[in-house]
C-alpha atoms as a PDB file:
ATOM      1  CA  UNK A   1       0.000   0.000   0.000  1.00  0.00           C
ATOM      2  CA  UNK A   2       1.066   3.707   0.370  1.00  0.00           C
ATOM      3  CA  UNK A   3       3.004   5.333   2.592  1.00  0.00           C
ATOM      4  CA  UNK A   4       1.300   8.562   3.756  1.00  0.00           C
ATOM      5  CA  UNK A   5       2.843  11.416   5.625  1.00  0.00           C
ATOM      6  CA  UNK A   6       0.792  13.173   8.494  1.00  0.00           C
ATOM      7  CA  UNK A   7       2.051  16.621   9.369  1.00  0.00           C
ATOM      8  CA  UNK A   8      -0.087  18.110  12.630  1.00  0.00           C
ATOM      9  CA  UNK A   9       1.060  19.557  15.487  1.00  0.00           C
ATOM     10  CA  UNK A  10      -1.423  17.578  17.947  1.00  0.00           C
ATOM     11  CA  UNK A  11       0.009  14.427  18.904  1.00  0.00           C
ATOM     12  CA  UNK A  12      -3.717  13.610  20.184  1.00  0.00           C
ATOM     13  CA  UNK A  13      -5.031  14.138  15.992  1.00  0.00           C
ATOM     14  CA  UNK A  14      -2.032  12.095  14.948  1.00  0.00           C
ATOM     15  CA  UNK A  15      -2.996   9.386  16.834  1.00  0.00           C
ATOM     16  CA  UNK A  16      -6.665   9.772  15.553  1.00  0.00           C
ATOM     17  CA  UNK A  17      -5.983   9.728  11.862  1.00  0.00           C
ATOM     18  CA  UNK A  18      -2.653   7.628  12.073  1.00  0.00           C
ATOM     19  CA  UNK A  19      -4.981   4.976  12.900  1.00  0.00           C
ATOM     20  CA  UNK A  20      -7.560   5.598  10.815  1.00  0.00           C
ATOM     21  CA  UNK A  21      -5.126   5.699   7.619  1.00  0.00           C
ATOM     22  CA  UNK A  22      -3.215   2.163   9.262  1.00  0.00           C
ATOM     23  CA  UNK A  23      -6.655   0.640   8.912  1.00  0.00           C
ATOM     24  CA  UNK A  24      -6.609   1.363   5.323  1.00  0.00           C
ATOM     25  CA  UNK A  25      -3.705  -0.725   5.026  1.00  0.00           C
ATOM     26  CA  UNK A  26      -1.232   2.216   4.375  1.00  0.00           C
ATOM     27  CA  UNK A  27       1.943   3.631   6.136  1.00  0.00           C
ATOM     28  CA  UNK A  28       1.993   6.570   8.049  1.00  0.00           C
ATOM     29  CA  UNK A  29       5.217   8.566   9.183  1.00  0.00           C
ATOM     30  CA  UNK A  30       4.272  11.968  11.114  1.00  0.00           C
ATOM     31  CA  UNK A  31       5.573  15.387  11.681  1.00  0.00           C
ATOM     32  CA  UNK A  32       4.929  17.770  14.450  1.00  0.00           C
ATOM     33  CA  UNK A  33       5.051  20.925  12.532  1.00  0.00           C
ATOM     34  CA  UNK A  34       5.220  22.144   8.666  1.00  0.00           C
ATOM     35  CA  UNK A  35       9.139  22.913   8.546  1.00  0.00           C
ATOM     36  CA  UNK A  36       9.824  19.492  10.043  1.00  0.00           C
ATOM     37  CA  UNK A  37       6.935  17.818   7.895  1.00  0.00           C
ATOM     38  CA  UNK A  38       9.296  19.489   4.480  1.00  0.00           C
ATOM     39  CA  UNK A  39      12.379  17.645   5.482  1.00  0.00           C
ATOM     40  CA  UNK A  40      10.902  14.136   5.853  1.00  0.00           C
ATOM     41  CA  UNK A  41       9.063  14.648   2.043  1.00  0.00           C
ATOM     42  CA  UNK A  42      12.566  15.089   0.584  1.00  0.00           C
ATOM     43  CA  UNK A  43      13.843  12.094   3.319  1.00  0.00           C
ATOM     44  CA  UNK A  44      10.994   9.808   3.019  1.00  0.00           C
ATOM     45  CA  UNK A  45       9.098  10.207  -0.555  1.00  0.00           C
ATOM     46  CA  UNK A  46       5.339  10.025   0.477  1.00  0.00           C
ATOM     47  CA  UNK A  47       2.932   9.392  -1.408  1.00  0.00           C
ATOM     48  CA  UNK A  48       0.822  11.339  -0.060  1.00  0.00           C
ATOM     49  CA  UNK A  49       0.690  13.708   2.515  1.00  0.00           C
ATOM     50  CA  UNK A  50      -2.048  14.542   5.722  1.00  0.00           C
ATOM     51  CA  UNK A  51      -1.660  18.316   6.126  1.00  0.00           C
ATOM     52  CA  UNK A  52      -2.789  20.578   9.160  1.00  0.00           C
ATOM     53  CA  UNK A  53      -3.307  24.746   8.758  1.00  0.00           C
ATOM     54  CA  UNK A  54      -2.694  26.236  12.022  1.00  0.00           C
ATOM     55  CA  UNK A  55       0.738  24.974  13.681  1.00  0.00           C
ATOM     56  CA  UNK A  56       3.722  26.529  15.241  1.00  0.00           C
ATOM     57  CA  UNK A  57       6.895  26.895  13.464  1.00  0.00           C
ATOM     58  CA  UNK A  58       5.257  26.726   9.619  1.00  0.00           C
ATOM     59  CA  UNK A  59       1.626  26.735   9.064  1.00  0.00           C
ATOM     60  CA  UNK A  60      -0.238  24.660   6.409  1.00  0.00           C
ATOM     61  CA  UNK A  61      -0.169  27.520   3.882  1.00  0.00           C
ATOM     62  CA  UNK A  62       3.544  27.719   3.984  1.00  0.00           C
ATOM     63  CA  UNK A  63       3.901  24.635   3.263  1.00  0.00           C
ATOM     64  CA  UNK A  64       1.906  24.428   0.398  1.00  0.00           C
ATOM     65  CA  UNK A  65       3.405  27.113  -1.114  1.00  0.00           C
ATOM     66  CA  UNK A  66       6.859  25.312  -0.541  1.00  0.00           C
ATOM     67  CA  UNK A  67       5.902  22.144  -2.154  1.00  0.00           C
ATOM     68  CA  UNK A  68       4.331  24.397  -5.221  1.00  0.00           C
ATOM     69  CA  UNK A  69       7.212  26.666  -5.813  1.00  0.00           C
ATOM     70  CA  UNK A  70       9.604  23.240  -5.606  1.00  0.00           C
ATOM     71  CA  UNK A  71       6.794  21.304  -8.328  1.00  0.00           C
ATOM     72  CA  UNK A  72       6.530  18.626  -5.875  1.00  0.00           C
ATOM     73  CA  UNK A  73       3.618  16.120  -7.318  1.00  0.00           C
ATOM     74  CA  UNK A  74       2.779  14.603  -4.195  1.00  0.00           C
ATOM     75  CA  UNK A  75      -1.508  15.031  -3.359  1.00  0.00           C
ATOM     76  CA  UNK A  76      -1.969  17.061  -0.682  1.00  0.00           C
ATOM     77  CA  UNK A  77      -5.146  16.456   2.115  1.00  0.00           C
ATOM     78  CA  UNK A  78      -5.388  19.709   4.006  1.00  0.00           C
ATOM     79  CA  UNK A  79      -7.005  18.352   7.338  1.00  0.00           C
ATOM     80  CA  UNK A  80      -7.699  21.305   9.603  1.00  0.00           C
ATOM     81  CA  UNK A  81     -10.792  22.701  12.302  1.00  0.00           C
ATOM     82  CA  UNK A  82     -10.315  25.799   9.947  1.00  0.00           C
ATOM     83  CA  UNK A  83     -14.290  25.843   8.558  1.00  0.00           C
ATOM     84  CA  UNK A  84     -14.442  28.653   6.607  1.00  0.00           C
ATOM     85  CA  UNK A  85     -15.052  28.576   2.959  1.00  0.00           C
ATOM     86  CA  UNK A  86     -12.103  31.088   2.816  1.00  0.00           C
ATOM     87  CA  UNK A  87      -9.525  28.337   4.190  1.00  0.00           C
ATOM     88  CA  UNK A  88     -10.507  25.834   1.578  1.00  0.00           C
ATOM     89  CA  UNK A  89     -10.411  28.030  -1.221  1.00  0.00           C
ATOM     90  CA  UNK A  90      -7.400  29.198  -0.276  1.00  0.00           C
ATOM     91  CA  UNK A  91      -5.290  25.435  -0.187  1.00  0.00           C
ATOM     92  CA  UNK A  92      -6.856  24.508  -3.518  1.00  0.00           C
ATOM     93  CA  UNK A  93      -6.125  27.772  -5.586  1.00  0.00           C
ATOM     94  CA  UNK A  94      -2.235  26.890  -3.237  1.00  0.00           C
ATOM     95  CA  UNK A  95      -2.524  23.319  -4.906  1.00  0.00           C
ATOM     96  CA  UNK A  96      -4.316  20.815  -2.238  1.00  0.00           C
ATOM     97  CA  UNK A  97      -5.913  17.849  -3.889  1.00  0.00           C
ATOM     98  CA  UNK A  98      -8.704  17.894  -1.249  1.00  0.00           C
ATOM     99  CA  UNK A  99     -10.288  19.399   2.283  1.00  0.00           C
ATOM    100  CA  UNK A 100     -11.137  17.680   5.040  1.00  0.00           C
ATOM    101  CA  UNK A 101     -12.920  19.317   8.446  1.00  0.00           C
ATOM    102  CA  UNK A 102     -11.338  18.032  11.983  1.00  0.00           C
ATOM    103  CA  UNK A 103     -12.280  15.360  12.918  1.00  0.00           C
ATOM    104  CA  UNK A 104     -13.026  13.984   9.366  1.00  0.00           C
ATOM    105  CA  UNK A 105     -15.371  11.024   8.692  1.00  0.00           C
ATOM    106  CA  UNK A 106     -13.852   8.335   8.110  1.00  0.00           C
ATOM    107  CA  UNK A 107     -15.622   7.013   4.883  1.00  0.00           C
ATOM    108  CA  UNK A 108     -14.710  10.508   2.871  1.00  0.00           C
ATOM    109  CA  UNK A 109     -10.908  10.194   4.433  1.00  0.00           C
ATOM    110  CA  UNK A 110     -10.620   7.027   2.815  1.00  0.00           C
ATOM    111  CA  UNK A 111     -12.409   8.244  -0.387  1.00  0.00           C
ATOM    112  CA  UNK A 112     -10.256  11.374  -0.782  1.00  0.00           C
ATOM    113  CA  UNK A 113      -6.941   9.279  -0.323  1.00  0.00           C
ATOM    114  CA  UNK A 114      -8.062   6.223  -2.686  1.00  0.00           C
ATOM    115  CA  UNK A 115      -8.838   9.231  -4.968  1.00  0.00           C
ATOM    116  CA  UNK A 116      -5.849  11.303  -4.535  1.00  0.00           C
ATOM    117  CA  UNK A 117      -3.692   7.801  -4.757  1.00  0.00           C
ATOM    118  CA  UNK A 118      -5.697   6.431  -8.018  1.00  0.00           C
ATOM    119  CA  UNK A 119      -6.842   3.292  -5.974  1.00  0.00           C
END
């Protein structure tokens, strides 16, 4: 299966969708935080990654914009508590291949990753 990359500052979410994403039969390696989160995707070679908005260090956006401006192809699930319609707008025109609301359902994680991955 895939090996998935989970970059969120609570340890108490990674837990929460680390085993959600195990029980799909795919790999997960996490990050606390978006600057540590950029140096495992050049380490590890996800393919995909699990991205939180707000955290310390570098935020969501940042990221993003990182992984545009180096043409990284790797799908990007922004997971975040950040509702508004503003948010998700903003990581899709940024290049996210999908939105999820904390805590996400479990049936449309697994959609949007079998999606993202071409399952």
């Amino acid at each position: 299966m895939a090996k998935l990359l989970l970059i969120d500052d609570s340890w108490l979410t990674r837990r929460g969708l680390s085993g959600m994403v195990s029980d799909m039969g795919h790999t997960v390696i996490e990050a606390e935080n978006g600057k540590v989160g950029l140096e495992m995707v050049k380490n590890e070679n996800p393919d995909c990654i699990l991205l939180d908005l707000l955290m310390p260090e570098m935020d969501g956006y940042e990221v993003l914009t990182r992984l545009a401006a180096s043409k990284n192809q790797i799908p990007v699930l922004v997971c975040t508590a950040d509702i508004q319609n503003t948010a998700r707008q903003k990581c899709l025109a940024l290049g996210a291949a999908g939105f999820l609301n904390k805590p996400p359902k479990e049936e449309e994680l697994k959609g949007l990753i079998t999606k993202v991955l071409g399952e």
